[in-house]
Protein backbone atom coordinates (compact mmCIF):
# COMPACT_ATOMS: atom_id res chain seq x y z
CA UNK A 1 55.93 31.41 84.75
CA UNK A 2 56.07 33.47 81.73
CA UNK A 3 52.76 31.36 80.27
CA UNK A 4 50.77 31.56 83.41
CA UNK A 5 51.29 35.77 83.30
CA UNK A 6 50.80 35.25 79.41
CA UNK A 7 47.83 33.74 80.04
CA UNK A 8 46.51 35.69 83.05
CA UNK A 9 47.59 39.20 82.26
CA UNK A 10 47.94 38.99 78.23
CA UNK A 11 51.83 39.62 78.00
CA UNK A 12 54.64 38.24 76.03
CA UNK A 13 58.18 37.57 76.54
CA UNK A 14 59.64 40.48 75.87
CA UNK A 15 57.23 42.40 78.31
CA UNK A 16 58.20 39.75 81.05
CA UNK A 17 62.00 40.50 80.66
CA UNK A 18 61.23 44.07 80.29
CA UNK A 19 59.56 44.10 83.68
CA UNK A 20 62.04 42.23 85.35
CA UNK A 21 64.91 44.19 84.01
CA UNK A 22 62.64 47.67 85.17
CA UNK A 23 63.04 46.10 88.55
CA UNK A 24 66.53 45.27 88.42
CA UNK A 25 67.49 48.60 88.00
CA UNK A 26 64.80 50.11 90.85
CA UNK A 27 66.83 47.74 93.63
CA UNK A 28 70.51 48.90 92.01
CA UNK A 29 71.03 45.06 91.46
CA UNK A 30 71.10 44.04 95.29
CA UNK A 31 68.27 40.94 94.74
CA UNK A 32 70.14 38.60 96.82
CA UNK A 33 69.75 34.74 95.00
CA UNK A 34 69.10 31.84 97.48
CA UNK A 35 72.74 31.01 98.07
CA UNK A 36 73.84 34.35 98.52
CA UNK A 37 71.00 34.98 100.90
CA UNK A 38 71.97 31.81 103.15
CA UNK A 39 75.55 32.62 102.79
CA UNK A 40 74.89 35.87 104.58
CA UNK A 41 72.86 34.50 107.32
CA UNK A 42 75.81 31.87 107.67
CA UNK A 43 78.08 35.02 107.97
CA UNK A 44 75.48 36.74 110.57
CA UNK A 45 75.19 33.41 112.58
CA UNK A 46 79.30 33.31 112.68
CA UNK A 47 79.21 37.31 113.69
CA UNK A 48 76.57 36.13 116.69
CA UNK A 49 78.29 33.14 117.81
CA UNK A 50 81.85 35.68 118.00
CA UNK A 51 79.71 38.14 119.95
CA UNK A 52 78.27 35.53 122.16
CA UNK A 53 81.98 34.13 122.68
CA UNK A 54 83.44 37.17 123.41
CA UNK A 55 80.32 38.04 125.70
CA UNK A 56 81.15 34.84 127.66
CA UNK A 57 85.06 35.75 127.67
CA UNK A 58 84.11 39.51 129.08
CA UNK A 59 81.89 37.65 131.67
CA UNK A 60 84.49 35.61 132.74
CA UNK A 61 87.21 38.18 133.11
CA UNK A 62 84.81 40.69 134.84
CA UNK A 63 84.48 37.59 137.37
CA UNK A 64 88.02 37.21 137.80
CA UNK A 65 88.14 40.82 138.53
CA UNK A 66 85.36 41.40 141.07
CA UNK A 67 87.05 38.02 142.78
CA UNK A 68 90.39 39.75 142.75
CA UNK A 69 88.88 42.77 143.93
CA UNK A 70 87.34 41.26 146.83
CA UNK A 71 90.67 39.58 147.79
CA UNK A 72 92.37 42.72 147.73
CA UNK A 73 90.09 44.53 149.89
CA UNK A 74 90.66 41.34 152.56
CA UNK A 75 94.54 42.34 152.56
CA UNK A 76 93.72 45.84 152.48
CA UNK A 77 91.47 44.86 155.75
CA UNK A 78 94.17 42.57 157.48
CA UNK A 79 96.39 45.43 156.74
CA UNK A 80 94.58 47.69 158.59
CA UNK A 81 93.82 45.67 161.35
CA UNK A 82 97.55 44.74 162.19
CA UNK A 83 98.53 48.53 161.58
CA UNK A 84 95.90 49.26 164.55
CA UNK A 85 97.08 46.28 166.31
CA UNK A 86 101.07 47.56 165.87
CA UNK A 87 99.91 51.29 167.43
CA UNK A 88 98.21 49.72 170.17
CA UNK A 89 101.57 47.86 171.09
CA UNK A 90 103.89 51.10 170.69
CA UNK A 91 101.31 53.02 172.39
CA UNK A 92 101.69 50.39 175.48
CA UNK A 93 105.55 49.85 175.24
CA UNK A 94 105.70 54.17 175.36
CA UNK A 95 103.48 56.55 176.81
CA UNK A 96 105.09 59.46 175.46
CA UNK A 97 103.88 58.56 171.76
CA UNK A 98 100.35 57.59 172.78
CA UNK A 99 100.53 61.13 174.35
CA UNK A 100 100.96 62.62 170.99
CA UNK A 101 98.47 62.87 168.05
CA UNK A 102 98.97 61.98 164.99
């Protein structure tokens, strides 16, 4: 590398290191090298594959939920229907109450 910008651009060593030191210092040092760069797309794959588990998890309790939900609102429904059903008996076993308003 250093002979082909030797040749091509007329510098030596020294101005090749000098250059690449120049840049060093404009990034503060954060050039990544090849194994530190796939490490941290390993860590960001790991991070997406969490999410994606924990997206799945969420999905599955909001499921449960809404499914619970629904079953509770049946009760809540029987409920109401035998309360009816109960004040339609007393009201039949004693006129006096289905007289009076509630």
């Amino acid at each position: 590398m250093v002979d082909v910008l030797k040749d091509r651009e007329g510098i030596d060593r020294t101005a090749v290191i000098n250059r690449a030191v120049r840049y060093w210092v404009e990034v503060d040092g954060k050039v990544l090298a090849d194994n530190e760069y796939q490490n941290s797309l390993k860590n960001l794959s790991q991070k997406l594959e969490n999410l994606e588990k924990s997206d799945e998890s969420l999905i599955k309790s909001n499921k449960e939920l809404a499914d619970e939900i629904r079953e509770l609102r049946g009760l809540l429904s029987e409920q109401q229907k035998t309360i009816s059903q109960l004040i339609e008996i007393i009201a039949k076993s004693n006129p006096e109450i289905a007289k009076k308003k509630v």
